[in-house]
Protein backbone atom coordinates (compact mmCIF):
# COMPACT_ATOMS: atom_id res chain seq x y z
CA UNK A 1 138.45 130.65 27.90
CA UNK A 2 134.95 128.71 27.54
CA UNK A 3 134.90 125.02 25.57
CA UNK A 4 133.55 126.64 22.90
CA UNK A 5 137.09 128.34 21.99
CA UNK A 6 139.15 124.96 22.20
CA UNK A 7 140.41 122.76 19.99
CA UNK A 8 139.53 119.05 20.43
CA UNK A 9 142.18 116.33 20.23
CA UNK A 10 141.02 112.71 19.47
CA UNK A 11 143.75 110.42 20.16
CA UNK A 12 144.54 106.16 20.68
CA UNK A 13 147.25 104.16 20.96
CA UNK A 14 148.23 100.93 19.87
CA UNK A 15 150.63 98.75 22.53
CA UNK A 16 152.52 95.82 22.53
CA UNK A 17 150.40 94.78 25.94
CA UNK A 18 148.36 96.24 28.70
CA UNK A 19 150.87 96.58 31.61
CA UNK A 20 150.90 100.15 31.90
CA UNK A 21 155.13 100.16 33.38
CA UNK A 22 155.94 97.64 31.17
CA UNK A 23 154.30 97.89 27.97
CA UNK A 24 155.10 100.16 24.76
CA UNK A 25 152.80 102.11 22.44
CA UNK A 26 153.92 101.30 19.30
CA UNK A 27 151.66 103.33 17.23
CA UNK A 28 149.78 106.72 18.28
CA UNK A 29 147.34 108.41 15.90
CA UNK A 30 145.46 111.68 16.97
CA UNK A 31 143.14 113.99 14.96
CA UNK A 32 142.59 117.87 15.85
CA UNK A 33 139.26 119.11 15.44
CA UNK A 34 137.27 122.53 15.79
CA UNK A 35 134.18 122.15 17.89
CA UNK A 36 131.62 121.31 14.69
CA UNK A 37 133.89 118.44 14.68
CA UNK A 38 135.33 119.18 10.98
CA UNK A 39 138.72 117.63 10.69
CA UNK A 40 141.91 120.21 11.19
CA UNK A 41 145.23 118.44 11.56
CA UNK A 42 146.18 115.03 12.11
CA UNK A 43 149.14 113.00 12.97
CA UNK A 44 149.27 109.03 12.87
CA UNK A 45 153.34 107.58 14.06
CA UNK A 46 154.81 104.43 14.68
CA UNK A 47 157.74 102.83 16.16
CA UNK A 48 159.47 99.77 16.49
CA UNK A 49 159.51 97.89 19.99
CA UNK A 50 162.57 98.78 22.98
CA UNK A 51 164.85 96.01 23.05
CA UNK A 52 163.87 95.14 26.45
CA UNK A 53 160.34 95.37 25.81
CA UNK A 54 158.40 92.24 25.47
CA UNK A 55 155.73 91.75 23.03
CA UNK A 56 152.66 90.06 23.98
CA UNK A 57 150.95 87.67 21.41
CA UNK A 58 147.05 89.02 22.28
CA UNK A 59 147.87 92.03 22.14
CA UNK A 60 149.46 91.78 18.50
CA UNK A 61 146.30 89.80 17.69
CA UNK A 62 144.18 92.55 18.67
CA UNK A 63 146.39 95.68 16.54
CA UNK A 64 148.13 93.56 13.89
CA UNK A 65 150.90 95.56 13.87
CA UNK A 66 153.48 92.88 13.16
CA UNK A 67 155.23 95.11 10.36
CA UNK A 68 156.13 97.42 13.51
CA UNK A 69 158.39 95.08 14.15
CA UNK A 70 161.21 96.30 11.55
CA UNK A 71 160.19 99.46 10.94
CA UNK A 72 163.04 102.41 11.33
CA UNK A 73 161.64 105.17 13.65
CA UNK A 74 162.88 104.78 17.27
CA UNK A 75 160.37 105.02 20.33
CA UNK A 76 162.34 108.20 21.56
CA UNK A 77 161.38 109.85 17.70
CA UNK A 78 157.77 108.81 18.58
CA UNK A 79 157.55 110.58 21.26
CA UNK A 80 159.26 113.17 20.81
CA UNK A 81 157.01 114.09 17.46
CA UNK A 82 154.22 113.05 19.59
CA UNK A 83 154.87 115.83 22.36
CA UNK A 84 155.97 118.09 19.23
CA UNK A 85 152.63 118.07 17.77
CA UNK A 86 150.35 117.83 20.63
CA UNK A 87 152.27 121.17 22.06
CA UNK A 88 152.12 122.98 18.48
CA UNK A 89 148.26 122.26 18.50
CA UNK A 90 147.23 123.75 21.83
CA UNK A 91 150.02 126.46 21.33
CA UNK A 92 147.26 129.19 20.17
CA UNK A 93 143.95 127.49 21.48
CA UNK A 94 143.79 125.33 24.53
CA UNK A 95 142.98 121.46 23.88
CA UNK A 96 140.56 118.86 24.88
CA UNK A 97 142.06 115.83 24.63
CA UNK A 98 139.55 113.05 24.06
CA UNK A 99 140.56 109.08 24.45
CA UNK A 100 138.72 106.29 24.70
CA UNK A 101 138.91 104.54 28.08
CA UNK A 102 142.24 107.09 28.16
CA UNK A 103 141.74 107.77 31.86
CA UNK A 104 142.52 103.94 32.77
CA UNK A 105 144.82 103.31 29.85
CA UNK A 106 146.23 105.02 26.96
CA UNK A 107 146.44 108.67 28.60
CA UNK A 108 148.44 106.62 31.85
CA UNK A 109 150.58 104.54 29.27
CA UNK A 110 151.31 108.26 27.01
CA UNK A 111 152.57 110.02 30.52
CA UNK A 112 155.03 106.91 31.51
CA UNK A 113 156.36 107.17 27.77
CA UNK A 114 156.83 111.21 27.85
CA UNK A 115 158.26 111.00 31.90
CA UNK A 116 160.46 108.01 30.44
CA UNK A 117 161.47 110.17 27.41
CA UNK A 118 162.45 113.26 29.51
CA UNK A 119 159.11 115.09 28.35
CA UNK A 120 157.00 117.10 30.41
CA UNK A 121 154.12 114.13 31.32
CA UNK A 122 150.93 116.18 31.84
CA UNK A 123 150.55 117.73 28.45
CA UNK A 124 146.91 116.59 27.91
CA UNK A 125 146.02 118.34 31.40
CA UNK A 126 147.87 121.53 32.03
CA UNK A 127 148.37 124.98 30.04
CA UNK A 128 144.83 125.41 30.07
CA UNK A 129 144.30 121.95 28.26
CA UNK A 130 141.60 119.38 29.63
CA UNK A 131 140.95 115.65 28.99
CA UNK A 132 137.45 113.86 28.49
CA UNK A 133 137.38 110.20 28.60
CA UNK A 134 134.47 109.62 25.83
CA UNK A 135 134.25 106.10 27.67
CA UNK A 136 132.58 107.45 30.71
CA UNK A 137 131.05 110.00 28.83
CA UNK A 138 129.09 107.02 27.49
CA UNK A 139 128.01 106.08 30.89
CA UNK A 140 126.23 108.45 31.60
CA UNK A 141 124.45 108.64 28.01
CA UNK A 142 123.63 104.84 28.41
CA UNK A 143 121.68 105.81 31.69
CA UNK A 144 120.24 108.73 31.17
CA UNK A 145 119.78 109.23 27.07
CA UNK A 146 119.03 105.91 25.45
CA UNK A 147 116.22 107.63 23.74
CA UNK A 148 118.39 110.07 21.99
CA UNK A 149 121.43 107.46 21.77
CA UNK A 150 121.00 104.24 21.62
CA UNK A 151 123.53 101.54 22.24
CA UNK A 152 123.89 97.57 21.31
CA UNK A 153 123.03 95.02 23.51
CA UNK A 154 126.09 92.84 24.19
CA UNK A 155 123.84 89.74 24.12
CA UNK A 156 120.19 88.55 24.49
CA UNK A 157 119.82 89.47 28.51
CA UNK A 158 119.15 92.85 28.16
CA UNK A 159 123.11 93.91 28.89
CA UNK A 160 124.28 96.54 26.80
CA UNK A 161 128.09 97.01 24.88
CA UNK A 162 129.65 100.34 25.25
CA UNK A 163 132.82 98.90 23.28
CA UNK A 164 134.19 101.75 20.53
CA UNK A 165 133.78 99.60 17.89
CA UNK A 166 130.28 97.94 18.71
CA UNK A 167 128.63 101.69 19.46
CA UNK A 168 129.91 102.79 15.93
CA UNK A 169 128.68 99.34 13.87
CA UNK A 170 125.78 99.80 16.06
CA UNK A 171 124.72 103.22 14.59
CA UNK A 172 125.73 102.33 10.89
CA UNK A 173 130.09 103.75 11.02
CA UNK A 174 132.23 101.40 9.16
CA UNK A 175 135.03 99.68 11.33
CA UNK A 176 136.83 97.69 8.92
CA UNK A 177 140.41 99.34 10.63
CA UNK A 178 139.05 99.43 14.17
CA UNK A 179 142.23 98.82 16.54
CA UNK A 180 143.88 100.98 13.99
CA UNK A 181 145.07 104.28 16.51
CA UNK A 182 144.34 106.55 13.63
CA UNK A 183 140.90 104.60 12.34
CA UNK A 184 139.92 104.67 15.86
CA UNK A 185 140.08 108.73 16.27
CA UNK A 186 137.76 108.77 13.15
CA UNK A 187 135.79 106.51 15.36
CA UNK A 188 135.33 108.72 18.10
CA UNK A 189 134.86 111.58 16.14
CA UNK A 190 132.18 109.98 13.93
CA UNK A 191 130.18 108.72 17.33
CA UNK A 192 130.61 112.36 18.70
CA UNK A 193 128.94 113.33 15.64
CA UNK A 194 125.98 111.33 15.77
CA UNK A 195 125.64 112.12 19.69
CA UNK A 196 126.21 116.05 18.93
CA UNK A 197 123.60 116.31 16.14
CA UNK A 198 120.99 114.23 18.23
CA UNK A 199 121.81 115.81 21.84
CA UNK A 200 124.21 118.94 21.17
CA UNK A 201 123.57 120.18 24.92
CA UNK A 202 124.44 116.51 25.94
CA UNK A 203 127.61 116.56 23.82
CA UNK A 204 128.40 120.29 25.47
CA UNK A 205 127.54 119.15 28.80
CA UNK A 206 130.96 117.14 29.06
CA UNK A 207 133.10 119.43 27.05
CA UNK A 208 132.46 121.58 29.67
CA UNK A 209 133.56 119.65 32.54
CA UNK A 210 136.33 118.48 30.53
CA UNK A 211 138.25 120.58 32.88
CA UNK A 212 138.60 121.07 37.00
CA UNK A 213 136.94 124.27 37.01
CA UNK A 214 134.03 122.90 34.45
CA UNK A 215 133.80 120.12 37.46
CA UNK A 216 133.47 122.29 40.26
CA UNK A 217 130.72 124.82 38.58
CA UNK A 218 128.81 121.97 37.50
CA UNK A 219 128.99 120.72 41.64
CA UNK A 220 128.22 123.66 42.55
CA UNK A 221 125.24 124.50 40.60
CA UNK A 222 121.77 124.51 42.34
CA UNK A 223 119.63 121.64 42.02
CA UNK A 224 121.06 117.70 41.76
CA UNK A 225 123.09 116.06 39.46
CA UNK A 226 122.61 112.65 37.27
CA UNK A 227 125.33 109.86 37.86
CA UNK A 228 125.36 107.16 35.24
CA UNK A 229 127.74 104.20 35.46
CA UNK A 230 127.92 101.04 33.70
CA UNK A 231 129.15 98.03 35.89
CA UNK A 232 129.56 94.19 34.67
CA UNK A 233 127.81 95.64 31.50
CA UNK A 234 124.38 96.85 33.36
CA UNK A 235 123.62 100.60 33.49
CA UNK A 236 122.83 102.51 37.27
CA UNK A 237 121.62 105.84 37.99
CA UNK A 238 122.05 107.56 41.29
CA UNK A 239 120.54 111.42 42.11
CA UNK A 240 123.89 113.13 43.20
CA UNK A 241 124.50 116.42 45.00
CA UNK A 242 128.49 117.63 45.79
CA UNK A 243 129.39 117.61 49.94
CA UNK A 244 132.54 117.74 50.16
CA UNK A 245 135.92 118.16 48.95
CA UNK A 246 139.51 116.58 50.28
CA UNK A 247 141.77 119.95 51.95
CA UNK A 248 145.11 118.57 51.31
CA UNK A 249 144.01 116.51 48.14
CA UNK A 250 142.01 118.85 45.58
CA UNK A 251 141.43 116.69 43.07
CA UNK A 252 139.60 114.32 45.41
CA UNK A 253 135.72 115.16 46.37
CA UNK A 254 132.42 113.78 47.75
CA UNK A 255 129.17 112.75 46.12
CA UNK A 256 125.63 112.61 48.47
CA UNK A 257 123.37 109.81 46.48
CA UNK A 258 119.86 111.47 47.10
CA UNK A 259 118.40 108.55 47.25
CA UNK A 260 119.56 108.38 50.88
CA UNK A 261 117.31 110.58 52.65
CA UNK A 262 119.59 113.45 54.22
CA UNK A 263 117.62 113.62 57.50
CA UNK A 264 119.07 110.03 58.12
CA UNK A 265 122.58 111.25 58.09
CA UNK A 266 123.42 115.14 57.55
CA UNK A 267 123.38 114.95 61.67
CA UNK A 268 125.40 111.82 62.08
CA UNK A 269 128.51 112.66 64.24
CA UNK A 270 132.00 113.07 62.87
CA UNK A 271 133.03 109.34 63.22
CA UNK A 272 129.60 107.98 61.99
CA UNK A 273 130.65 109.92 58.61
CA UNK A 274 134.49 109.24 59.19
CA UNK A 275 133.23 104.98 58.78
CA UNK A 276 131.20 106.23 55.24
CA UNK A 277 133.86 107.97 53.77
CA UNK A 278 136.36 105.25 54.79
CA UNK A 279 134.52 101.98 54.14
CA UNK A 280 133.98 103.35 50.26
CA UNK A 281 132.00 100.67 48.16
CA UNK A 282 128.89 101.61 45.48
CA UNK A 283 126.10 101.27 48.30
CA UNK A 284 126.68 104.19 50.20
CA UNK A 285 125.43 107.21 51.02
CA UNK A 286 128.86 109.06 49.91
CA UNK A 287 130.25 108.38 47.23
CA UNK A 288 134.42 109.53 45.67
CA UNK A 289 135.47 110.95 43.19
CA UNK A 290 138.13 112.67 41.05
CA UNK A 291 137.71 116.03 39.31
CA UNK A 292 140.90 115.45 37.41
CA UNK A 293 139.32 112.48 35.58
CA UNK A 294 135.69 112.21 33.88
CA UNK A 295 133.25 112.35 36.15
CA UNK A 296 130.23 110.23 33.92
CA UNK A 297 127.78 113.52 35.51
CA UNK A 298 125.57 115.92 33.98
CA UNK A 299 122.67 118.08 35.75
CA UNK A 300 119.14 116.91 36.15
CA UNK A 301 117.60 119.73 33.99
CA UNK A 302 118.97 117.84 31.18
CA UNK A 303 117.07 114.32 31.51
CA UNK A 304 113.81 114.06 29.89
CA UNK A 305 112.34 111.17 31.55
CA UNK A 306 111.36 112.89 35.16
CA UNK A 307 110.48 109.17 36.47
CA UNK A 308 113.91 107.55 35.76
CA UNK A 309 114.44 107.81 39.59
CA UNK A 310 112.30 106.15 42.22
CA UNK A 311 111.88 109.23 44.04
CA UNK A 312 110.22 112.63 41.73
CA UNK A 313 112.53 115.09 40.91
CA UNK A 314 110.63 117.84 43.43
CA UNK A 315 111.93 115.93 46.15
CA UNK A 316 115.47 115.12 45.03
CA UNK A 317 115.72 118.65 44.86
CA UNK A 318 114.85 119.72 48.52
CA UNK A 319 116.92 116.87 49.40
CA UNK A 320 119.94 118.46 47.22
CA UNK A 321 119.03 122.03 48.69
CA UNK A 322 119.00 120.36 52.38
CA UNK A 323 123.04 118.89 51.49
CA UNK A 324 124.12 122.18 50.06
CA UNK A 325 122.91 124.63 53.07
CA UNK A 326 124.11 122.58 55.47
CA UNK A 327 127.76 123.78 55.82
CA UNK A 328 127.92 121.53 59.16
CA UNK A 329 127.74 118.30 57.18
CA UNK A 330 130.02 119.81 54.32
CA UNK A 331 132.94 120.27 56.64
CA UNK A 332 132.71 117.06 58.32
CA UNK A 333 132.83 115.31 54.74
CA UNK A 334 135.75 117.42 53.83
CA UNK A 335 137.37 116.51 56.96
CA UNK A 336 136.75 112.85 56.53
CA UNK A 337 138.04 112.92 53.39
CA UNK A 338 141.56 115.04 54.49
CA UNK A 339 141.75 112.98 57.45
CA UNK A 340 141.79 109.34 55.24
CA UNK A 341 145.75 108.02 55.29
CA UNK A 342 146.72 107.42 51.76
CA UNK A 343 149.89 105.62 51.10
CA UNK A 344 151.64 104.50 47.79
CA UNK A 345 153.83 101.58 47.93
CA UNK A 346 156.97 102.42 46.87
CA UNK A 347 157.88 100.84 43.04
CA UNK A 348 160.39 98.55 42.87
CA UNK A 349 161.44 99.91 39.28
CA UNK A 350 162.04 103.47 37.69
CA UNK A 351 159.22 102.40 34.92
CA UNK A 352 156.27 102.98 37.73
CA UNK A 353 157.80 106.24 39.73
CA UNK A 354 156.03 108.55 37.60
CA UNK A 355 153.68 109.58 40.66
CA UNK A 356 156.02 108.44 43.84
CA UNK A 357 159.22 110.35 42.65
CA UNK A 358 158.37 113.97 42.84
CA UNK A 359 158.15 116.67 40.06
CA UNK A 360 161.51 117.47 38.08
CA UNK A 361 163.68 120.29 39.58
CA UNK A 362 164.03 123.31 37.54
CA UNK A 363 168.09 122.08 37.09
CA UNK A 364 166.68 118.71 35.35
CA UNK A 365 164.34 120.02 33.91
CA UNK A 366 166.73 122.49 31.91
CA UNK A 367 168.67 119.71 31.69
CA UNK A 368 166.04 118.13 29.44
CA UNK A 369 165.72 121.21 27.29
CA UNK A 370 169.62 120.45 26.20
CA UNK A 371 168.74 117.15 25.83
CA UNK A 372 166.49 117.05 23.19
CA UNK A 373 168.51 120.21 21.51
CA UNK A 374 171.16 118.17 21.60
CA UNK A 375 169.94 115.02 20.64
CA UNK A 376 172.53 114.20 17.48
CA UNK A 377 175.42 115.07 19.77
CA UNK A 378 175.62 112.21 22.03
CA UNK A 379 178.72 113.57 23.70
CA UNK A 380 176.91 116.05 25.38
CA UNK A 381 174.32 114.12 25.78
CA UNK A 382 176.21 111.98 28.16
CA UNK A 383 177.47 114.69 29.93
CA UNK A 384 173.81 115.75 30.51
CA UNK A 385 173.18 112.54 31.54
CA UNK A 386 175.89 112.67 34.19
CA UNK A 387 174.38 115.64 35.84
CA UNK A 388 170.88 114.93 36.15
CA UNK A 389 169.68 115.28 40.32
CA UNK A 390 167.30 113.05 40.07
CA UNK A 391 168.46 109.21 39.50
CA UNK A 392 165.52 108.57 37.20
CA UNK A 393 165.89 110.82 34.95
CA UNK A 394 169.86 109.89 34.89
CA UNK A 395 168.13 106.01 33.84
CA UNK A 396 165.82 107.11 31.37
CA UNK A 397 168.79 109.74 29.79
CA UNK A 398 171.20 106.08 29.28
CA UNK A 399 168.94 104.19 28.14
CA UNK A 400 167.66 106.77 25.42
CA UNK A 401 171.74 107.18 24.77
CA UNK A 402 172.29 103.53 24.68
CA UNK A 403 169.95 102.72 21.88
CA UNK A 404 170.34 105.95 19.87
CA UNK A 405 174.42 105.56 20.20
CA UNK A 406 175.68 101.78 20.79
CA UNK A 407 179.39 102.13 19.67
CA UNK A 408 179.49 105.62 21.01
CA UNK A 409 178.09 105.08 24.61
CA UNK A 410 180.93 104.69 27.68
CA UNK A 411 181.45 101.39 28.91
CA UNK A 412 179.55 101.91 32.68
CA UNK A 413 176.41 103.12 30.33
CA UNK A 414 176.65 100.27 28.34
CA UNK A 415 176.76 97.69 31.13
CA UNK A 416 174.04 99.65 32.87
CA UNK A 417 171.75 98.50 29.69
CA UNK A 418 173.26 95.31 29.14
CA UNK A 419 172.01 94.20 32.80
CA UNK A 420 168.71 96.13 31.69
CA UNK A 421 167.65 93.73 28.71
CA UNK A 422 169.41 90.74 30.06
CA UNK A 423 167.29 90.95 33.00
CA UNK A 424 164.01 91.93 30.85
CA UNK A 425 164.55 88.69 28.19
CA UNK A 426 165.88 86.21 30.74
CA UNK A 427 163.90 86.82 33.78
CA UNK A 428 159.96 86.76 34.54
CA UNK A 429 158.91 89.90 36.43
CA UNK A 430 156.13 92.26 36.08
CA UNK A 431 157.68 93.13 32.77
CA UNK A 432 156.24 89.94 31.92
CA UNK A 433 158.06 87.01 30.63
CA UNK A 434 160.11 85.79 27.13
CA UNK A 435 159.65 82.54 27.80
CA UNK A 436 156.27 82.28 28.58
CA UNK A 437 155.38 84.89 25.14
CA UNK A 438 156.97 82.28 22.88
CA UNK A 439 155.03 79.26 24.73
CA UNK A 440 151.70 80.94 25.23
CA UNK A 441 152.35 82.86 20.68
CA UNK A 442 152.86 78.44 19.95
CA UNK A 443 150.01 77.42 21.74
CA UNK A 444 147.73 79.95 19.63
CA UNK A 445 149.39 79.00 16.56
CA UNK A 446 148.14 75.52 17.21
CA UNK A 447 144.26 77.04 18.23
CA UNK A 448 143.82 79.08 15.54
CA UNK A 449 142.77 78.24 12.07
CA UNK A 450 142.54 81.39 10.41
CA UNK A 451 145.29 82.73 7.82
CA UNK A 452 145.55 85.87 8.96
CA UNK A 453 145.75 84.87 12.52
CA UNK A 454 148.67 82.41 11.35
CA UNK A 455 150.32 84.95 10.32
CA UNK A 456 150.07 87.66 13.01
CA UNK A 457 151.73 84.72 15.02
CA UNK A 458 153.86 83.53 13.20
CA UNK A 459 155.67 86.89 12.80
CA UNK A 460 154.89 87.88 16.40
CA UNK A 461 156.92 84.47 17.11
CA UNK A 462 159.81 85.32 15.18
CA UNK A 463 160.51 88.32 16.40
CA UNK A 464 160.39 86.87 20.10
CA UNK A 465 163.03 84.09 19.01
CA UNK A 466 164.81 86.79 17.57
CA UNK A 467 165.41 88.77 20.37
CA UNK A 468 165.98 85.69 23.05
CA UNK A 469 168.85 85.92 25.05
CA UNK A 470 170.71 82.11 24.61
């Protein structure tokens, strides 16, 4: 199945903070779209905050979702319709699911929230679906396309924005609800539009490496490739050819920046290229990367401007066809990179073991499937929770329980989330801190003039007295 028979899948979130354990989403809006961008489907849900969960003031600032506060639609409903949807969208057509700096943020934050749920977590990435991170798309136009797409400066030095909301004022979109979830799919979609009516083979370029195997034809393509990135605001372009790729890690593979000359190090020894590949960094020859996240790449053939490099595209090639016929130099990368000793610090808390704990058995994960059947029978869904293998999902089953089913939830359950928000309201941790919201929500009600500002405080503060432990 090619991009061009997939659905695409705007989505955003709105949170109540940026800690990716710790923080909620409180509202998720995504749009379905066929690939001329015409609107199918959409969804746009909200839900109050967890009990435990710990609103920050900024953040509430940014969204404005104060009314969130009170509303009646659980987090575990959210998610649940969430998951519902998403899967009933990509049941007949496989998905591209397109976020906005989702690879760092709201795609991490939406795969705690389904693991912590009892939902399969890699939804937007598996069942033939793919993910593009329009974000880093953007990278690589800024570098490479500003003639077809141009972008706001972010202030008189020559820096450019690559914000959402600035590219879309920028090119005449209205953003009266930006930080809206919903209003900021119509966003996207309304930037892809502009972008796929000035530069459709631009715009198809990254739908088709939306996906692994997009990735890998695209690195394995003859001729080099264009890397864009956009660091402290200024854009940087490096000639790229693939040369390598991790054994025991797939996802993980090597870039050669061309503007190394390959003579100088295709016949370095194994531990010269072992030191490269370990010491990482932007100014080196090699260069990592991820095929399971946007790569901000597209081929050469594609740039207009043939003296956008300091070195003439004749000569990045024979430097690109030097990299891929030496097989030599490819295996030593690939070695490098298998041979590197990764290690993940254990987490301290069930809210971060998303990637440390393992994938579910096929016992718990049946064990889900009653779950959610049974979700307005809390008997047996304590029973379930009693005979989960893994101890997370055991956690995440009681505390679903707990706040579905107060009076009806055993007594060792209920202590079990007793200790849970009397720790989260009366202690600072990396869940952040109760104390510290209300003091840091006051001293913003005394900075800011503005009514609407007041307001979002005001309420914000409130609902953090409200919920203090005394």
């Amino acid at each position: 199945m090619t991009a061009q028979d997939r659905a695409l899948i705007f989505y955003d979130t709105e949170t109540t903070g940026i800690n990716k354990d710790f923080s909620q989403i409180i509202q998720c809006g995504s749009i379905k779209t066929n690939l001329k961008l015409n609107t199918l489907a959409s969804q746009n849900i909200s839900s109050s905050p967890l009990p435990w969960i710990i609103p920050q003031p900024k953040a509430f600032l940014t969204n404005k979702k104060t009314h969130l506060f009170n509303i009646n639609n659980s987090h575990y409903q959210m998610i649940k319709d969430i998951h519902l949807q998403w899967r009933e969208w990509t049941q007949d057509i496989e998905g591209i699911f397109i976020s906005y700096n989702g690879h760092s943020f709201d795609d991490e934050l939406l795969r705690r929230q389904f693991f912590s749920n009892l939902f399969e977590p890699y939804i937007t990435n598996t069942n033939g679906n793919s993910r593009l991170d329009l974000m880093l798309m953007m990278h690589n136009i800024a570098t490479f396309f500003q003639s077809s797409f141009e972008f706001p400066l972010f202030n008189d030095d020559g820096r450019i924005s690559y914000k959402l909301e600035d590219i879309a004022k920028f090119h005449g979109i209205r953003t009266d609800d930006a930080h809206d979830a919903e209003a900021d799919c119509k966003l996207m979609i309304e930037v892809c539009k502009i972008l796929s009516d000035k530069s459709p083979e631009i715009f198809n370029s990254f739908l088709k490496i939306s996906s692994k195997q997009g990735v890998m034809e695209l690195l394995r393509s003859s001729g080099f490739l264009a890397l864009g990135e956009i660091f402290r605001r200024h854009v940087f372009s490096y000639p790229v050819v693939f040369c390598g790729s991790d054994k025991n890690r797939p996802n993980d593979i090597a870039l050669f920046d061309l503007s190394y000359d390959p003579d100088d190090i295709i016949d370095l020894d194994f531990i010269e290229i072992n030191k490269i590949i370990q010491s990482g960094g932007r100014d080196t020859p090699i260069k990592k990367y991820k095929i399971n996240k946007t790569i901000p790449i597209c081929h050469s053939n594609l740039i207009e401007n043939k003296n956008i490099f300091d070195i003439s595209f004749d000569e990045l090639n024979k430097r690109a066809l030097k990299i891929q016929n030496n097989q030599d130099f490819i295996d030593k990368v690939s070695q490098a990179l298998s041979d590197r000793m990764v290690s993940f610090k254990d987490p301290e808390h069930v809210e971060g073991s998303i990637y440390s704990g393992g994938f579910a058995s096929f016992k718990d994960k049946d064990l889900m499937q009653q779950f959610h059947l049974l979700i307005d029978d809390p008997d047996n869904l304590i029973k379930i929770s009693r005979n989960f293998e893994d101890d997370r999902y055991r956690i995440f089953a009681e505390r679903i329980i707990s706040y579905l089913y107060p009076s009806q939830t055993p007594e060792d359950i209920q202590n079990r989330y007793k200790e849970l928000i009397d720790e989260r309201l009366s202690s600072d941790g990396p869940w952040g801190s109760l104390k510290k919201a209300i003091d840091e929500t006051e001293l913003l009600l005394e900075d800011n003039d503005d009514s609407e500002k007041q307001e979002i405080l005001n309420s914000t503060l409130k609902y953090l007295k409200s919920i203090r432990i005394s």
